[in-house]
C-alpha atoms as a PDB file:
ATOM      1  CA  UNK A   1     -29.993 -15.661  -2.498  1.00  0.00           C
ATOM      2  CA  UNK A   2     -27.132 -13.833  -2.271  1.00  0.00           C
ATOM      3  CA  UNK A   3     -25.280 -12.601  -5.635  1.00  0.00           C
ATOM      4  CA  UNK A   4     -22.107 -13.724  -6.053  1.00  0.00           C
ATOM      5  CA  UNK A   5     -20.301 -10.517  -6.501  1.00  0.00           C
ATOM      6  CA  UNK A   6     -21.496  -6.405  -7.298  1.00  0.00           C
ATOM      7  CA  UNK A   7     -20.733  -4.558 -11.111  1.00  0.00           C
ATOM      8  CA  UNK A   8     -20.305  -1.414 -11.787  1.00  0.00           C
ATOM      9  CA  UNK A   9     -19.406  -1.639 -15.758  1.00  0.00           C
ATOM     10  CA  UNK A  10     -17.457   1.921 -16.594  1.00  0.00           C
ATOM     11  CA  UNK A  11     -15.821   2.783 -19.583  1.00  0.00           C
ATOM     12  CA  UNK A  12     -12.483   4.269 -18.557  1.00  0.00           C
ATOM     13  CA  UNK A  13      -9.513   1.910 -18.779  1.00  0.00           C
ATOM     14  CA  UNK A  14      -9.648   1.489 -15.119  1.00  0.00           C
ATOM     15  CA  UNK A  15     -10.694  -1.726 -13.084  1.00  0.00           C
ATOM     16  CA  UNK A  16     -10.975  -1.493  -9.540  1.00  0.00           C
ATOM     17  CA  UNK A  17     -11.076  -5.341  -8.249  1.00  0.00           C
ATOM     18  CA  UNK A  18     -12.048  -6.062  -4.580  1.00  0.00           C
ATOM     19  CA  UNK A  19     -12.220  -9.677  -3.953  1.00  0.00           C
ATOM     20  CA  UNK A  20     -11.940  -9.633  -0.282  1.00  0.00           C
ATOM     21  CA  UNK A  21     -14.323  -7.564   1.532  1.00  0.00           C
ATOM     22  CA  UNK A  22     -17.700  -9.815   0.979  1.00  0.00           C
ATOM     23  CA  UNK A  23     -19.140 -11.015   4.499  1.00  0.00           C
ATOM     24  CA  UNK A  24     -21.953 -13.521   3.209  1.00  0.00           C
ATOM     25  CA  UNK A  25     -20.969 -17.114   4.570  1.00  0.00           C
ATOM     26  CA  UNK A  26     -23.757 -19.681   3.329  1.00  0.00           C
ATOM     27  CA  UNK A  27     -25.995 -21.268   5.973  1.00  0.00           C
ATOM     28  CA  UNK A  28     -24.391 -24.963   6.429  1.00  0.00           C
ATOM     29  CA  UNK A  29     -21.101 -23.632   5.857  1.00  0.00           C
ATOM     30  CA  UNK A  30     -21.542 -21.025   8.743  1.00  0.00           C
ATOM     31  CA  UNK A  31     -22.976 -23.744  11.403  1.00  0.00           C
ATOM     32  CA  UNK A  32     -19.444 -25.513  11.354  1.00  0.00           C
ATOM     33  CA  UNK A  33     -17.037 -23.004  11.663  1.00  0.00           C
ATOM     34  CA  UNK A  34     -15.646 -21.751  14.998  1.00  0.00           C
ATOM     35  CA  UNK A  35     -17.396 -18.590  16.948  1.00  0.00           C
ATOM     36  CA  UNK A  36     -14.249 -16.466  16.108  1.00  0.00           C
ATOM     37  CA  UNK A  37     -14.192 -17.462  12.348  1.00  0.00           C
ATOM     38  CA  UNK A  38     -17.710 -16.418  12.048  1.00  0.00           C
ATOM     39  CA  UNK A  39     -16.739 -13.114  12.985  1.00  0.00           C
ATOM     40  CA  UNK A  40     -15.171 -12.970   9.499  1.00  0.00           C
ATOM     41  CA  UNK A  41     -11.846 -11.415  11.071  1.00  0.00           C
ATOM     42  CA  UNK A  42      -9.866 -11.672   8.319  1.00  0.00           C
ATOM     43  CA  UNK A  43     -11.969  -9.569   6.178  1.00  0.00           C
ATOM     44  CA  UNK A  44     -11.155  -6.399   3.926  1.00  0.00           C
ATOM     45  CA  UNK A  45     -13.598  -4.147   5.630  1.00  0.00           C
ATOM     46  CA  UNK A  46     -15.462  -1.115   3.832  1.00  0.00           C
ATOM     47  CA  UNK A  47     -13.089  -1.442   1.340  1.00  0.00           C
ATOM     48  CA  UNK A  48     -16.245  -1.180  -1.396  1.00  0.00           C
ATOM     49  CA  UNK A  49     -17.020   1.779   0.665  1.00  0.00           C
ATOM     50  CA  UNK A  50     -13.562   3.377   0.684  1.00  0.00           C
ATOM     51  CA  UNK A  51     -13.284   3.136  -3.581  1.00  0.00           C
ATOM     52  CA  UNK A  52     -16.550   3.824  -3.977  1.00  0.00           C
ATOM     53  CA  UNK A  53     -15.443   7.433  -5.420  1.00  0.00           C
ATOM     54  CA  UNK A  54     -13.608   5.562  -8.238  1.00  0.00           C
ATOM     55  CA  UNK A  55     -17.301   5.517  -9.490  1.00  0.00           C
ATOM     56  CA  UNK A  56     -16.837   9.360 -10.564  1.00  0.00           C
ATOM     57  CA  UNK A  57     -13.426   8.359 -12.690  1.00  0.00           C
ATOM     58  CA  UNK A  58     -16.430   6.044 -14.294  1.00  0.00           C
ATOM     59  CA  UNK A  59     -14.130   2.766 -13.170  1.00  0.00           C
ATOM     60  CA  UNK A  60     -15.677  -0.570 -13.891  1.00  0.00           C
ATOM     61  CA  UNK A  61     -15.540  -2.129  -9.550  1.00  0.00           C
ATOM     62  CA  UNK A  62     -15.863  -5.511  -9.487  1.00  0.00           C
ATOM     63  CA  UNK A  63     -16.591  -7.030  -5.801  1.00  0.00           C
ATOM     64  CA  UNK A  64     -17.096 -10.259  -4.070  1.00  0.00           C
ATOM     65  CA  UNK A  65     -20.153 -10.947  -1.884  1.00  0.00           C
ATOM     66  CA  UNK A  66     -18.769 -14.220  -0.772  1.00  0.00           C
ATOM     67  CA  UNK A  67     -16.417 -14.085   2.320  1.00  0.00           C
ATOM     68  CA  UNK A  68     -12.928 -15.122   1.660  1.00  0.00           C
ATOM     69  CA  UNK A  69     -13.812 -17.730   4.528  1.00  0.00           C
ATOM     70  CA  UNK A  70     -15.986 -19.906   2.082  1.00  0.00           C
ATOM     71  CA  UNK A  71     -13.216 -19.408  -0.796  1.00  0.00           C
ATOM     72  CA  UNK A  72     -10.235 -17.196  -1.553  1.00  0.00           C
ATOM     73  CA  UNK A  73     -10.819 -15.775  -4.811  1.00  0.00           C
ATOM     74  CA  UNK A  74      -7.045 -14.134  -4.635  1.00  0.00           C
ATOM     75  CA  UNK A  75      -5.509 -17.618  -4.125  1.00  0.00           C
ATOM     76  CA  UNK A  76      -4.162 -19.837  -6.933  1.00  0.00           C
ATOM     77  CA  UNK A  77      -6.672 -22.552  -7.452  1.00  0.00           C
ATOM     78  CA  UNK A  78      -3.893 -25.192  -7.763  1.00  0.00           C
ATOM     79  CA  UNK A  79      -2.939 -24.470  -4.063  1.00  0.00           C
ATOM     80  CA  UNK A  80       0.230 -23.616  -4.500  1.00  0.00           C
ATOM     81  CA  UNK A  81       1.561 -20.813  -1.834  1.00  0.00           C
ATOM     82  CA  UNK A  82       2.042 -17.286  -3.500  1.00  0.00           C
ATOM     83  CA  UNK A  83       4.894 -16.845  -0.450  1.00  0.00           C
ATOM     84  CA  UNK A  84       6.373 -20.451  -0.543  1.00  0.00           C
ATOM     85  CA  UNK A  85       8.351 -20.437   3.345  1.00  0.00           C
ATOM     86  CA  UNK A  86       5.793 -17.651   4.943  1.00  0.00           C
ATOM     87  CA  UNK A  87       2.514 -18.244   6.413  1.00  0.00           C
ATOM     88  CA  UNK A  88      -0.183 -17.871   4.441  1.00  0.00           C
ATOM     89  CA  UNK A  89      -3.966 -18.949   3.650  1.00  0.00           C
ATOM     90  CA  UNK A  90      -5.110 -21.172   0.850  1.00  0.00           C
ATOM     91  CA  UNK A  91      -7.841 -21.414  -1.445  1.00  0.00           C
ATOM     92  CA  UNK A  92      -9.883 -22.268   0.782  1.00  0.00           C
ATOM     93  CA  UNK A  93      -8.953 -21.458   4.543  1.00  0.00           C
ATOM     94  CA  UNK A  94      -8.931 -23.694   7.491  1.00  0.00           C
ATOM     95  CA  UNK A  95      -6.542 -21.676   9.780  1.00  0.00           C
ATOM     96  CA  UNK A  96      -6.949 -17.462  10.404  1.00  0.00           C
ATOM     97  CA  UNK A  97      -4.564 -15.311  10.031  1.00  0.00           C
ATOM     98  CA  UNK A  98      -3.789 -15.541  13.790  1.00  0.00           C
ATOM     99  CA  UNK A  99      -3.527 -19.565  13.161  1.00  0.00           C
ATOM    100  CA  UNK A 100      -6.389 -20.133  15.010  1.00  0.00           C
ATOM    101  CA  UNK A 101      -9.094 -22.621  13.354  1.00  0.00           C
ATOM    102  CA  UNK A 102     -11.919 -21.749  11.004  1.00  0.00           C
ATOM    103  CA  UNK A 103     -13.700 -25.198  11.153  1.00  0.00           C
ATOM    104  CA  UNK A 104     -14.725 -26.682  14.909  1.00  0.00           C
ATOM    105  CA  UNK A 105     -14.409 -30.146  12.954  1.00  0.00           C
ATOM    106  CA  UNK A 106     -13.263 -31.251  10.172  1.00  0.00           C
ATOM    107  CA  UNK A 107     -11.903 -29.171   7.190  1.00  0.00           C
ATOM    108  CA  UNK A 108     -13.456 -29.044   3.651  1.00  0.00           C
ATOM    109  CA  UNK A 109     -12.481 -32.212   1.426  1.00  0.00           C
ATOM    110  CA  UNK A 110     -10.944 -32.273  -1.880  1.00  0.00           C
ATOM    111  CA  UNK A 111     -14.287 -32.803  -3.190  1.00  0.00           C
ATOM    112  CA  UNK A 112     -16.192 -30.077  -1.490  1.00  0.00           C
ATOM    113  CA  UNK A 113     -13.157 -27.671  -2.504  1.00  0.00           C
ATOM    114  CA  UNK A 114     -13.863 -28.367  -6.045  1.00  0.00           C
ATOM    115  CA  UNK A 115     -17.766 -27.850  -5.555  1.00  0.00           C
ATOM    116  CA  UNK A 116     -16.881 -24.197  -4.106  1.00  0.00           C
ATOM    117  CA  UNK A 117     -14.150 -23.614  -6.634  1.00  0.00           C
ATOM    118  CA  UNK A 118     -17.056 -24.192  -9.177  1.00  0.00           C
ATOM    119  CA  UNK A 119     -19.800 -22.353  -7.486  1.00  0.00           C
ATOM    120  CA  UNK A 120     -18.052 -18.971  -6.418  1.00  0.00           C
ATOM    121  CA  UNK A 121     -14.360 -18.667  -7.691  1.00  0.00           C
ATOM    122  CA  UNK A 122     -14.939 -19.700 -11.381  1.00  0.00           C
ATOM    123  CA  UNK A 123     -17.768 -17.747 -11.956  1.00  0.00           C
ATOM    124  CA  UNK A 124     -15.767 -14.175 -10.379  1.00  0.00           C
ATOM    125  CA  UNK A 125     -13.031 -14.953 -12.572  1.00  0.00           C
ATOM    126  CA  UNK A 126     -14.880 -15.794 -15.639  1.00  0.00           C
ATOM    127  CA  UNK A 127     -16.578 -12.123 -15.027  1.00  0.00           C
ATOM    128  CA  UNK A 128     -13.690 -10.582 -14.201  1.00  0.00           C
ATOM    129  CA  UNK A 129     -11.758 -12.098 -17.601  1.00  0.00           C
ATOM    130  CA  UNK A 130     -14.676 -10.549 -19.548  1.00  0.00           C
ATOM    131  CA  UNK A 131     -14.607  -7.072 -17.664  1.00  0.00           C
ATOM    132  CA  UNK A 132     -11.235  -6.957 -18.830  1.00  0.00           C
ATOM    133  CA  UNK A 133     -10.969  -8.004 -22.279  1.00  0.00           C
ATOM    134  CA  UNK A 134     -14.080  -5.375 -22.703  1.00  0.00           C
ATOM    135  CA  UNK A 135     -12.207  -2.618 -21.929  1.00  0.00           C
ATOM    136  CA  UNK A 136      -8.986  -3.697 -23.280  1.00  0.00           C
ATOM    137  CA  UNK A 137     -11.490  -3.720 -26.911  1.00  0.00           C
ATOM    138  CA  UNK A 138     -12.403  -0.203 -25.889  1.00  0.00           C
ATOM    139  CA  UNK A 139      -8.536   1.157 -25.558  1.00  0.00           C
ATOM    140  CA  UNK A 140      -6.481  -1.244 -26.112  1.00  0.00           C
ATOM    141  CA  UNK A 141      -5.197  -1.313 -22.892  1.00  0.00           C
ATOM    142  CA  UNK A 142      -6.527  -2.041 -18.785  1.00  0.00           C
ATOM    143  CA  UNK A 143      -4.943  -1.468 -15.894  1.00  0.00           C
ATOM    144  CA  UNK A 144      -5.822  -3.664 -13.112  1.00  0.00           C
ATOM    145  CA  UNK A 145      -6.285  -2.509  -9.567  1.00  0.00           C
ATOM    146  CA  UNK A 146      -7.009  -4.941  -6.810  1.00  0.00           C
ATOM    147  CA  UNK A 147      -7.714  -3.327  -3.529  1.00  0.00           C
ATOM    148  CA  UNK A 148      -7.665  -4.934  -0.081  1.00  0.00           C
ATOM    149  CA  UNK A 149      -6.705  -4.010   3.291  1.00  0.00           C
ATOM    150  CA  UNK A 150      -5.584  -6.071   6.425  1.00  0.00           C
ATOM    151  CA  UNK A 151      -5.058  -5.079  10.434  1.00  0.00           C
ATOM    152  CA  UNK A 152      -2.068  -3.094  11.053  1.00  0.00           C
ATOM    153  CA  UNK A 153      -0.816  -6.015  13.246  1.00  0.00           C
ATOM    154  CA  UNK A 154      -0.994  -9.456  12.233  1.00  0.00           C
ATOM    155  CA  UNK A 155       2.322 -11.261  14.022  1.00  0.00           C
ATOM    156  CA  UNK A 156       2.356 -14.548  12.270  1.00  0.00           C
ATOM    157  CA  UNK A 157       2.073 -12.883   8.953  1.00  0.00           C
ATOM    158  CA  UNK A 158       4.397 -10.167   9.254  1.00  0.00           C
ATOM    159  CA  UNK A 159       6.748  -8.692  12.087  1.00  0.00           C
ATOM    160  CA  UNK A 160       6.019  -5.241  13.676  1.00  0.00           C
ATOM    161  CA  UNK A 161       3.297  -2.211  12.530  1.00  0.00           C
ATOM    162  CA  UNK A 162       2.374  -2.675   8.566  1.00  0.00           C
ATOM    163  CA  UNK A 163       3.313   0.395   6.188  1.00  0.00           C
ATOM    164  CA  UNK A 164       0.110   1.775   5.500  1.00  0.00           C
ATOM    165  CA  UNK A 165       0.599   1.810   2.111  1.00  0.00           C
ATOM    166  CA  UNK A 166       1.702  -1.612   0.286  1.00  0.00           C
ATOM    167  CA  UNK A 167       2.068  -1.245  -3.127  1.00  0.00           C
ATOM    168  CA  UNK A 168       2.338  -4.692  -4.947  1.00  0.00           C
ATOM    169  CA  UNK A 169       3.778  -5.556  -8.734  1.00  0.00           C
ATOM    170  CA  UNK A 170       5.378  -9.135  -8.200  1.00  0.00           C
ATOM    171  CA  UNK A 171       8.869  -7.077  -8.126  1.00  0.00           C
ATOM    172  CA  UNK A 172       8.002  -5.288 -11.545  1.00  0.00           C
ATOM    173  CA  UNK A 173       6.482  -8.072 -13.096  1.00  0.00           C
ATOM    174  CA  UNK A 174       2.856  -7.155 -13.414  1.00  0.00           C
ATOM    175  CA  UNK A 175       2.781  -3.496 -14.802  1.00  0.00           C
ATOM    176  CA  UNK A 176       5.038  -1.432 -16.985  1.00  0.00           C
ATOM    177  CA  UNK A 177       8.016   0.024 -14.755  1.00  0.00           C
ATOM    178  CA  UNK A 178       6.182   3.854 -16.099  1.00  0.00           C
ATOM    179  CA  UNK A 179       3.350   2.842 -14.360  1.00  0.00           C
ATOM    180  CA  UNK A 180       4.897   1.463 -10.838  1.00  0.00           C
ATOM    181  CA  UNK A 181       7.045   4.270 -11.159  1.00  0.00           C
ATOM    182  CA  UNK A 182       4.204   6.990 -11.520  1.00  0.00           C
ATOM    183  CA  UNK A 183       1.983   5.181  -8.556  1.00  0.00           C
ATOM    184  CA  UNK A 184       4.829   5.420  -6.038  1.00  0.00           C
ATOM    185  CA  UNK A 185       5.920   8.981  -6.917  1.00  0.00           C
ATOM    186  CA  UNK A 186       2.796   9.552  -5.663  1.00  0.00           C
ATOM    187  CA  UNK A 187       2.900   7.890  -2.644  1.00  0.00           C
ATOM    188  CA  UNK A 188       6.445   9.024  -1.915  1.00  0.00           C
ATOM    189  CA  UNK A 189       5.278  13.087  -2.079  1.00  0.00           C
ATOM    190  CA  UNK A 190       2.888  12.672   0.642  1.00  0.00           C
ATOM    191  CA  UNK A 191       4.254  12.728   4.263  1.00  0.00           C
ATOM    192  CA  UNK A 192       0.858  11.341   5.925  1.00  0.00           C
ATOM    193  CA  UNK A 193       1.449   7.831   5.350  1.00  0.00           C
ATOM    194  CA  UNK A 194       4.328   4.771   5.523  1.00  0.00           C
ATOM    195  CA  UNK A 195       4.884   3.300   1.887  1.00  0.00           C
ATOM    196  CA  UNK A 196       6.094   0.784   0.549  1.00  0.00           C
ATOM    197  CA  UNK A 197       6.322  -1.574  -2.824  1.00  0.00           C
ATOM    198  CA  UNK A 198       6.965  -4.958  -2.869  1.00  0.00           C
ATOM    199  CA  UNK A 199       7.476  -5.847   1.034  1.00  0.00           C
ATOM    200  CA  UNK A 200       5.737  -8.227   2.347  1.00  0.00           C
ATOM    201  CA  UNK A 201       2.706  -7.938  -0.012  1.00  0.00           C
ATOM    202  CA  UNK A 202       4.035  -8.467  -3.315  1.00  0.00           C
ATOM    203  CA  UNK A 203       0.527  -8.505  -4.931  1.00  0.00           C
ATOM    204  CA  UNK A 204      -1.726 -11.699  -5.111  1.00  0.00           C
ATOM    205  CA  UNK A 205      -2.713 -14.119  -7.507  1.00  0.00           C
ATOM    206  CA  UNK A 206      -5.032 -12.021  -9.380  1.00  0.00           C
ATOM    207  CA  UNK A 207      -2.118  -9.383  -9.461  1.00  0.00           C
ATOM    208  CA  UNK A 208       0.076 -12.009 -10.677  1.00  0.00           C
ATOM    209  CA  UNK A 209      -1.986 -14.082 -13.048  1.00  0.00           C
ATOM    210  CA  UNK A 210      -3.876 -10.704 -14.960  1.00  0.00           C
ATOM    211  CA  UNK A 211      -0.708  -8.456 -14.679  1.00  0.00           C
ATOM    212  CA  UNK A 212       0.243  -9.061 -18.455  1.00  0.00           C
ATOM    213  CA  UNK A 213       2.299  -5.375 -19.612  1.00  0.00           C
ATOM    214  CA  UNK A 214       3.614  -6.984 -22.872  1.00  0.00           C
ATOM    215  CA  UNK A 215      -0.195  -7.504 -23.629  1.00  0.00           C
ATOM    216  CA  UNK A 216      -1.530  -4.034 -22.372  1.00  0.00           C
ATOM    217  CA  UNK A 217      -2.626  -5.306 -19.206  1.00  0.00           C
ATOM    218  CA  UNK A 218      -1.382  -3.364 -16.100  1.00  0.00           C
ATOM    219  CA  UNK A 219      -1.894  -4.459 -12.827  1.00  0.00           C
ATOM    220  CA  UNK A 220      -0.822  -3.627  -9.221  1.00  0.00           C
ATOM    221  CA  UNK A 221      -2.186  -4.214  -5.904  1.00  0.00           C
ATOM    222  CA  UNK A 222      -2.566  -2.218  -2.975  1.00  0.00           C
ATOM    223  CA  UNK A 223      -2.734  -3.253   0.354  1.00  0.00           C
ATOM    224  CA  UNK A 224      -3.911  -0.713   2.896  1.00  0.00           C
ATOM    225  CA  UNK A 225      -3.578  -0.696   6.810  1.00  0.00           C
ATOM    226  CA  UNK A 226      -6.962  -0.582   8.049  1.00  0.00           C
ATOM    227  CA  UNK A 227      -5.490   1.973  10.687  1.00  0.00           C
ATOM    228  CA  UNK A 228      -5.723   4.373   8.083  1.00  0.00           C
ATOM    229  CA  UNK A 229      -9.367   4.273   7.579  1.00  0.00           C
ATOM    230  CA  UNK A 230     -11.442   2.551  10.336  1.00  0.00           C
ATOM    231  CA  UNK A 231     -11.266   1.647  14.335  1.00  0.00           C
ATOM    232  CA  UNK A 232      -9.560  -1.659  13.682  1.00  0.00           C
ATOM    233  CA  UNK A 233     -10.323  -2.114  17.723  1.00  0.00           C
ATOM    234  CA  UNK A 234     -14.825  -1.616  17.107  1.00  0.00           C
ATOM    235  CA  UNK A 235     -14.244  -2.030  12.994  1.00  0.00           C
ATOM    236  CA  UNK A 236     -16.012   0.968  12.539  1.00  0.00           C
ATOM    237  CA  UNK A 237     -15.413   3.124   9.527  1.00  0.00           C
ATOM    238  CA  UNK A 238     -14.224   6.236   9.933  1.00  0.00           C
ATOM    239  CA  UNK A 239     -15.166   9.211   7.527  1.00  0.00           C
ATOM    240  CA  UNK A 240     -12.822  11.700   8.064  1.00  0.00           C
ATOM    241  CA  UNK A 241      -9.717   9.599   8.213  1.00  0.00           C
ATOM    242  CA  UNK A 242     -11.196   7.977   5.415  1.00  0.00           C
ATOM    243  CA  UNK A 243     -11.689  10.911   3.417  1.00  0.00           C
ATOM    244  CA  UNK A 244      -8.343  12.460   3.777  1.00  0.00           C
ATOM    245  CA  UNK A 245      -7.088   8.547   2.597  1.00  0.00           C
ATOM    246  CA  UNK A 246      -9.286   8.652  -0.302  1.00  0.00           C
ATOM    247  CA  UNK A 247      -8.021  11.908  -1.644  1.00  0.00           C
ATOM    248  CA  UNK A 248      -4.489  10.086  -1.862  1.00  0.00           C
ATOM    249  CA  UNK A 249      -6.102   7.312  -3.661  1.00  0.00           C
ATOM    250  CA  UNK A 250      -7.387   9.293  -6.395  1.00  0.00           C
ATOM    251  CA  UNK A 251      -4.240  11.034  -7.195  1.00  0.00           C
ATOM    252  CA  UNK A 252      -2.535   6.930  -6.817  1.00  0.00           C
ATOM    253  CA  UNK A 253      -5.427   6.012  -9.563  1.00  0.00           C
ATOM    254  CA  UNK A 254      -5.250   8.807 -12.105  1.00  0.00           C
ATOM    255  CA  UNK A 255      -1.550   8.438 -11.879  1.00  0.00           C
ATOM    256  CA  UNK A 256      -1.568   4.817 -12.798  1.00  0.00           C
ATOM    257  CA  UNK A 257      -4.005   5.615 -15.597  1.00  0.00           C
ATOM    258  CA  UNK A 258      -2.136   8.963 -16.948  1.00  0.00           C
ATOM    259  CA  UNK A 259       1.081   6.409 -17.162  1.00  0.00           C
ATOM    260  CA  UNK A 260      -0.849   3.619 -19.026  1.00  0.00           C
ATOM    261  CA  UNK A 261      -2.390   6.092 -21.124  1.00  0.00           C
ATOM    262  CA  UNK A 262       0.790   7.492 -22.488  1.00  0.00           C
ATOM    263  CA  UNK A 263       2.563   4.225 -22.565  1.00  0.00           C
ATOM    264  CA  UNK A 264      -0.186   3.353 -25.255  1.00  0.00           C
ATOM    265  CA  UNK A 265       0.248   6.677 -27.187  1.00  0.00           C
ATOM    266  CA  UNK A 266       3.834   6.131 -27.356  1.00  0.00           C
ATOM    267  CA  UNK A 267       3.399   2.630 -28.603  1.00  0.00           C
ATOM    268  CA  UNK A 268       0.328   3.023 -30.688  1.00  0.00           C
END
């Protein structure tokens, strides 16, 4: 049996969430689905792989096994669209990103929607709850990072070539403005890759739900262009491009942490 997600507890203040880059799809789930959906095209590849250095900052990384096509464990459970008026996926999916179907048949029921809202996505969040009020207890604070990545092109979900760089606070609302501030002056002294906060990808419902700053609890999201990182064409990972990516992300992380840090020595 597969587990239901991968820990690495660390002890710095920094959590490193990835809740969409799990590829295991159950047996009788599989067997309906369409041949492109079990392809798993929507997926957040190597993204494990790509933070995997965030290890050596001693980061507790919390990721998902499951594949966001059996649940979406960045999706409000109540269904309720984080973009109300855009095109979007829900809890759990029945349409791809490119609209096309997920089920050759009928969709999950209300009922078996509750049974995998039980199984997989209360389970992640429970651990995920107690992975953060740990290290809150340690230092008083957390800061939050959930990590994904998408194509560069995706036409019904967004119009032209995605920034490779989408840095996401719900318009401020999820981290202290010292924080978001410190993260994109980062982003904005490099001249290797397209930013941008708060476009399209305004951060999730983890983002939105954990991202508490009047509490201590900082959190962003980042969503990556898998051009950056991979052949999006053979989805093959590529080191070197990956590499030179990853030593951007470390300065983005210790940034975000140096901020919180001195946000809670100011307050303390």
């Amino acid at each position: 049996m597969t587990a239901l997600f991968d820990l690495r507890a660390g002890q710095s203040p920094l959590i490193i969430n990835i809740p969409h880059a799990g590829t295991h799809v159950p047996e009788d789930i599989l067997a309906r689905m369409t041949q492109k959906a079990r392809t798993l095209p929507d997926t957040d590849w190597f993204v494990d792989r790509l933070y995997a250095f965030a290890a050596d900052m001693d980061a507790t990384i919390l990721k998902a096994n499951v594949s966001r096509m059996v649940i979406d464990l960045n999706r409000d459970p109540s269904g309720q669209s984080l973009y109300p008026g855009q095109a979007t996926t829900g809890l759990v999916p029945t349409e791809l990103f490119d609209g096309g179907p997920v089920y050759e048949g009928d969709a999950p029921d209300e009922a078996e929607i509750e049974n995998r809202r039980a199984e997989y996505f209360d389970p992640y969040h429970q651990e995920l709850s107690e992975q953060i009020a740990r290290i809150r207890a340690v230092h008083g604070y957390a800061v939050l990072y959930d990590a994904h990545s998408i194509a560069s092109n995706v036409p019904r979900l967004f119009a032209g070539e995605l920034p490779v760089l989408n840095l996401g606070t719900n318009d401020g609302e999820t981290c202290d403005t010292a924080i978001a501030r410190a993260v994109m002056q980062v982003m904005l002294d490099q001249d290797d890759y397209e930013t941008v906060a708060n476009g399209r990808f305004k951060g999730g419902w983890i983002t939105r739900t954990f991202g508490l700053p009047r509490h201590n609890l900082h959190a962003l999201q980042m969503e990556l262009a898998q051009r950056a990182y991979m052949d999006e064409a053979s989805l093959t990972y590529d080191d070197a491009a990956a590499a030179r990516l990853q030593d951007l992300l470390k300065d983005i992380l210790t940034a975000a942490v140096a901020a919180a840090e001195n946000l809670h020595w100011e307050h303390d």
